[in-house]
Protein backbone atom coordinates (compact mmCIF):
# COMPACT_ATOMS: atom_id res chain seq x y z
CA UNK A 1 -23.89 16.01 11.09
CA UNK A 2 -21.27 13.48 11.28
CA UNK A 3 -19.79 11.68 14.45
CA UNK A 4 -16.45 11.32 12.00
CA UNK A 5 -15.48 14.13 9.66
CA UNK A 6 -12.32 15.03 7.46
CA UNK A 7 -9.73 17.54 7.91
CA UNK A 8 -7.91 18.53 4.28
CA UNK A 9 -5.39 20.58 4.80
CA UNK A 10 -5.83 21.78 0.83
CA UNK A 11 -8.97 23.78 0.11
CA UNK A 12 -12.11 21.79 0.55
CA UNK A 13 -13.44 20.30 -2.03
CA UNK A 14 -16.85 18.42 -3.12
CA UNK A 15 -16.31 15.02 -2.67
CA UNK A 16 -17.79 11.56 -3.76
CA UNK A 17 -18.54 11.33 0.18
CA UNK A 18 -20.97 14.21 0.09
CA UNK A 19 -23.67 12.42 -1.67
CA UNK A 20 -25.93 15.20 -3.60
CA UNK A 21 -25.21 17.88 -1.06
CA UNK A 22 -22.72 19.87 -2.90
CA UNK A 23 -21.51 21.09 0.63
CA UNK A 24 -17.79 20.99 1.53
CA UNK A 25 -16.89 18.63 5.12
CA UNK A 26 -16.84 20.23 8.39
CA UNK A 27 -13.13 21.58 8.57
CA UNK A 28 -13.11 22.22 12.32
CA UNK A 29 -9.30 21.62 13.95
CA UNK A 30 -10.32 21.59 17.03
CA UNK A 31 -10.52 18.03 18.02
CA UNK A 32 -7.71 15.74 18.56
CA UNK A 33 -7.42 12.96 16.02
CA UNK A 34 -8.63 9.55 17.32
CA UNK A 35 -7.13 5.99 16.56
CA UNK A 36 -7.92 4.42 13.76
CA UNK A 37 -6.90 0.69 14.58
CA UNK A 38 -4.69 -1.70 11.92
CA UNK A 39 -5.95 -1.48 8.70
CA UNK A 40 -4.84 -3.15 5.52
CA UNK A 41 -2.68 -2.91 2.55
CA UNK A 42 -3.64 -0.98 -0.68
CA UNK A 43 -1.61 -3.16 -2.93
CA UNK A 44 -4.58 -5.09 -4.21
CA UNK A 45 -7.24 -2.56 -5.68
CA UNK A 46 -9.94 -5.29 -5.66
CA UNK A 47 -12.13 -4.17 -8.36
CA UNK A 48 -11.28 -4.73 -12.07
CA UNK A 49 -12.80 -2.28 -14.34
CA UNK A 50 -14.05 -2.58 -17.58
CA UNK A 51 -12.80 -3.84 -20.30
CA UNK A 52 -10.33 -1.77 -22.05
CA UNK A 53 -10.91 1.12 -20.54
CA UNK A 54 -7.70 2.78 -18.79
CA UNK A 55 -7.57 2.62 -15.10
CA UNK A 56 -7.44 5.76 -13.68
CA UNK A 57 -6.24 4.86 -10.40
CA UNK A 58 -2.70 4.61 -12.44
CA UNK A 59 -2.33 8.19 -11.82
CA UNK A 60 -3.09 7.89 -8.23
CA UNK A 61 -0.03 8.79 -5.78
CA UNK A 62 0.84 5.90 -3.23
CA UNK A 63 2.44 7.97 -1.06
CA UNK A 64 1.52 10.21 2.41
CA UNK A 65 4.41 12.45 1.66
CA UNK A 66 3.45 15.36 0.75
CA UNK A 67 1.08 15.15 4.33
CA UNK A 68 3.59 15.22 6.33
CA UNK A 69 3.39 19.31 6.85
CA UNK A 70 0.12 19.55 8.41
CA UNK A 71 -0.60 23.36 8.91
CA UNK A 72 2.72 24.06 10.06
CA UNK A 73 3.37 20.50 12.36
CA UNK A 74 4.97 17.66 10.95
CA UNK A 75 3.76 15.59 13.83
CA UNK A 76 0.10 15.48 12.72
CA UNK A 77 -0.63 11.76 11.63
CA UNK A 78 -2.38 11.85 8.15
CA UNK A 79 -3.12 10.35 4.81
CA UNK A 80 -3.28 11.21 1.44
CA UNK A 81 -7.07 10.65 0.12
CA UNK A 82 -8.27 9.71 -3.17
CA UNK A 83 -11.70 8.85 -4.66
CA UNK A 84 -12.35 6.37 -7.00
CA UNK A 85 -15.02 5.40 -9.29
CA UNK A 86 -15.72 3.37 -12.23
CA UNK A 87 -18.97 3.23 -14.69
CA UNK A 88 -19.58 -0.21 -16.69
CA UNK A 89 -21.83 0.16 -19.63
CA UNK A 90 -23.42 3.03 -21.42
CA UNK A 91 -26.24 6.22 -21.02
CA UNK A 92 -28.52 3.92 -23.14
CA UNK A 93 -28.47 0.24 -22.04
CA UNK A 94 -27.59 1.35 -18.08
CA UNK A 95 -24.43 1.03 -15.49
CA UNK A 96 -23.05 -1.09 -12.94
CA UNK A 97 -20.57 0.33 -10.79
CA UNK A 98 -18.05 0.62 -7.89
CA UNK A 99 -16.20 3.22 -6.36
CA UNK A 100 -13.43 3.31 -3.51
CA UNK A 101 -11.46 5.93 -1.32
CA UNK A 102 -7.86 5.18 -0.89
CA UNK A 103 -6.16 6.51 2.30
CA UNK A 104 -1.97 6.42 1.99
CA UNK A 105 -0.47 7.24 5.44
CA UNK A 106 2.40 9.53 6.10
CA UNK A 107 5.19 8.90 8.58
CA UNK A 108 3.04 9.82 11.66
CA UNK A 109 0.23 7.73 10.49
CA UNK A 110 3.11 4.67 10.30
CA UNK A 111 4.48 5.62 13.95
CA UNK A 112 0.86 5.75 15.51
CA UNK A 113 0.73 1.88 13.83
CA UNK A 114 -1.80 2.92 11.05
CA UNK A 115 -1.47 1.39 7.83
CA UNK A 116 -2.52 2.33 4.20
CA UNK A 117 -6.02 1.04 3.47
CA UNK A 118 -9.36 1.55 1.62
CA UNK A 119 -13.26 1.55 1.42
CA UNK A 120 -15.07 0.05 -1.69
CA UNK A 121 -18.89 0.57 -2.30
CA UNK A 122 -20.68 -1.05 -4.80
CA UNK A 123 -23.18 1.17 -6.79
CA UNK A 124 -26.89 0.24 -6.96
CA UNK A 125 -29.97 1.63 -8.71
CA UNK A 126 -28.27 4.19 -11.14
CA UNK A 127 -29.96 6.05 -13.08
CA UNK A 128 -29.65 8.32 -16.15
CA UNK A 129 -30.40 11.90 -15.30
CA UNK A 130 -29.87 15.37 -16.38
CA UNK A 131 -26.50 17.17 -15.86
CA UNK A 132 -27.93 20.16 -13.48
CA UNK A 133 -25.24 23.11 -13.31
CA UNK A 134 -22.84 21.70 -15.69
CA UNK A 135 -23.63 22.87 -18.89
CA UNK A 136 -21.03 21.20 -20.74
CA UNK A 137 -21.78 17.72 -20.10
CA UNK A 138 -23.13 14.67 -21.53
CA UNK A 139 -25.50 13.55 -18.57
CA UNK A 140 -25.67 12.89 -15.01
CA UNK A 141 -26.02 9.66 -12.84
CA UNK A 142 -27.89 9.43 -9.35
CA UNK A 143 -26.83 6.07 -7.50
CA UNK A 144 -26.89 4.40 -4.34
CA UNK A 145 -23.39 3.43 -3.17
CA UNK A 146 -23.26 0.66 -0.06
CA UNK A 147 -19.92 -0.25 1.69
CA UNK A 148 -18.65 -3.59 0.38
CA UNK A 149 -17.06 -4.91 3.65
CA UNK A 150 -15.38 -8.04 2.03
CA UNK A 151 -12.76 -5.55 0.24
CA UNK A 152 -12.74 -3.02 2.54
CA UNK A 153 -9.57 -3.12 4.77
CA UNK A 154 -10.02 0.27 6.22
CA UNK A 155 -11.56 0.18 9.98
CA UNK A 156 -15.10 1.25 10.56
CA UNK A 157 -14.20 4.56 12.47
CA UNK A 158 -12.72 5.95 8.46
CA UNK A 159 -16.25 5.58 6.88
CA UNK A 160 -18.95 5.76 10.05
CA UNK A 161 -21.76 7.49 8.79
CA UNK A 162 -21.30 6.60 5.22
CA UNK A 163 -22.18 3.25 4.98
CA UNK A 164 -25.16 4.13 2.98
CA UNK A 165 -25.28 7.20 0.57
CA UNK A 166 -26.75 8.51 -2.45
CA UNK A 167 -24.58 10.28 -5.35
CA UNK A 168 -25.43 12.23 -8.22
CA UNK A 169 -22.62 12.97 -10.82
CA UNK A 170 -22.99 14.97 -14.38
CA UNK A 171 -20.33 13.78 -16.94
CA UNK A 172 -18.67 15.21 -19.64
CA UNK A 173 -17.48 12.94 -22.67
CA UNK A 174 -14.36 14.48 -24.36
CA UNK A 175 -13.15 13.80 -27.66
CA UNK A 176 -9.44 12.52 -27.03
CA UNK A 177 -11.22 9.80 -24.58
CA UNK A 178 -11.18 11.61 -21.39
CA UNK A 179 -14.14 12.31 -19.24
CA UNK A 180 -14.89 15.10 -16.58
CA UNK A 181 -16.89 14.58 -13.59
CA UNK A 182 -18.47 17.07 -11.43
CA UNK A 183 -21.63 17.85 -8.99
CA UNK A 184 -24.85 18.87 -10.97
CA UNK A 185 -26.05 20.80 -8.00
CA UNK A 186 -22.73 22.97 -8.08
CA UNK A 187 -21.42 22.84 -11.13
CA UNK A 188 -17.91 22.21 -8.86
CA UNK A 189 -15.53 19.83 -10.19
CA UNK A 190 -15.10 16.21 -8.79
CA UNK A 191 -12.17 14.34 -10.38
CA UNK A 192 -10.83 13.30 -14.22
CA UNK A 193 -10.85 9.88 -16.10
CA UNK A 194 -11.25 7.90 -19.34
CA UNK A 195 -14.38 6.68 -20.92
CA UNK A 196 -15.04 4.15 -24.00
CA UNK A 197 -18.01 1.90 -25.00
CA UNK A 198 -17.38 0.09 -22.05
CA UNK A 199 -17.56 2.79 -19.50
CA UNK A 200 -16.63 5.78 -17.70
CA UNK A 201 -14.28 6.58 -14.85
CA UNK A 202 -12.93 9.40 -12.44
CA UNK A 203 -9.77 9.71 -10.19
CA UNK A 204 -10.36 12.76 -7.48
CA UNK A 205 -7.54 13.66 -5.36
CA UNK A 206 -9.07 15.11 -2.15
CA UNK A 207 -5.29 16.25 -0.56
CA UNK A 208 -4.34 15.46 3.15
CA UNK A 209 -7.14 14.35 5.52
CA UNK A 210 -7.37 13.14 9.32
CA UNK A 211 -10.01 11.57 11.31
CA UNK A 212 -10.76 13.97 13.88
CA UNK A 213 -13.29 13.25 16.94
């Protein structure tokens, strides 16, 4: 298992940082939550998409509040977590591709001297698979994702362990321009974007989290 793990305080969901496993994180609260160090700002999102096709990071919160009840304590340092990911290309020709996780603080995050910060990966051997569970959906992609450590401003202890991971998504195509992404070994949902004949994208909102020894 993992020497760093993630406490949601929402129901746990599958998550771009559970590679093909399907499985939720390790929710244990028993550990006390460690120091992060400085990190950076989120301002700058670093990658640029493709061309045209919305940016589904514009419906991304940039804001810890609603972390700052955490099980009942609003002393708990945490941050808000989202997952990011962005397809260029098409099914036929191939992808390229990115992703990031966006952590936004809330007040105790601030007062321990943590800032807002992020993780990008850049995606590497994807390939075009089947969709697994989800019936619905157009196809799947397996990928290698690697940390890219020039625009990640988040300190190592947020992503130990995942440094290295392979992903498998299925995707569904909608009509109106929207696309669905979700785990073909569950069937679960992942997270909501936009695709065109550029690409395809997701947003996944993954609640509040903590790094927890």
């Amino acid at each position: 298992m993992l020497t760093f793990l993630l406490l949601a305080c929402t129901e746990p969901q599958d998550s771009g940082k559970l590679g093909d496993t399907g499985e939720p994180a390790d929710t244990d609260t028993g550990a006390e939550p460690i120091d992060t160090g400085d990190t950076g700002d989120t301002g700058d999102t670093g990658d640029t998409g493709a061309a045209g096709l919305p940016d589904a990071r514009d419906r991304m919160v940039r804001s810890g509040e609603d972390c700052e009840d955490i099980a009942g304590h609003d002393d708990v340092p945490a941050a808000r977590l989202w997952y990011w990911g962005e397809l260029t290309g098409d099914a036929e020709s191939g992808f390229t591709g990115v992703e990031a996780w966006y952590f936004f603080g809330n007040s105790s995050w601030y007062a321990r001297g943590l800032e807002d910060c992020e993780v990008h990966f850049d995606l590497s051997d994807i390939e075009v698979t089947g969709a697994g569970a989800c019936t619905t959906c157009d196809y799947g992609v397996k990928v290698e994702a690697a940390v890219n450590l020039d625009l990640t401003t988040c300190p190592p202890s947020l992503y130990a362990g995942y440094e290295t991971m392979t992903e498998a998504y299925a995707i569904e195509l909608l009509g109106d321009g929207s696309a669905s992404w979700y785990f073909p070994g569950s069937g679960n949902a992942l997270g909501d974007g936009y695709w065109d004949s550029t690409g395809v994208n997701y947003l996944a909102d993954d609640g509040c989290s903590l790094p927890v020894k």
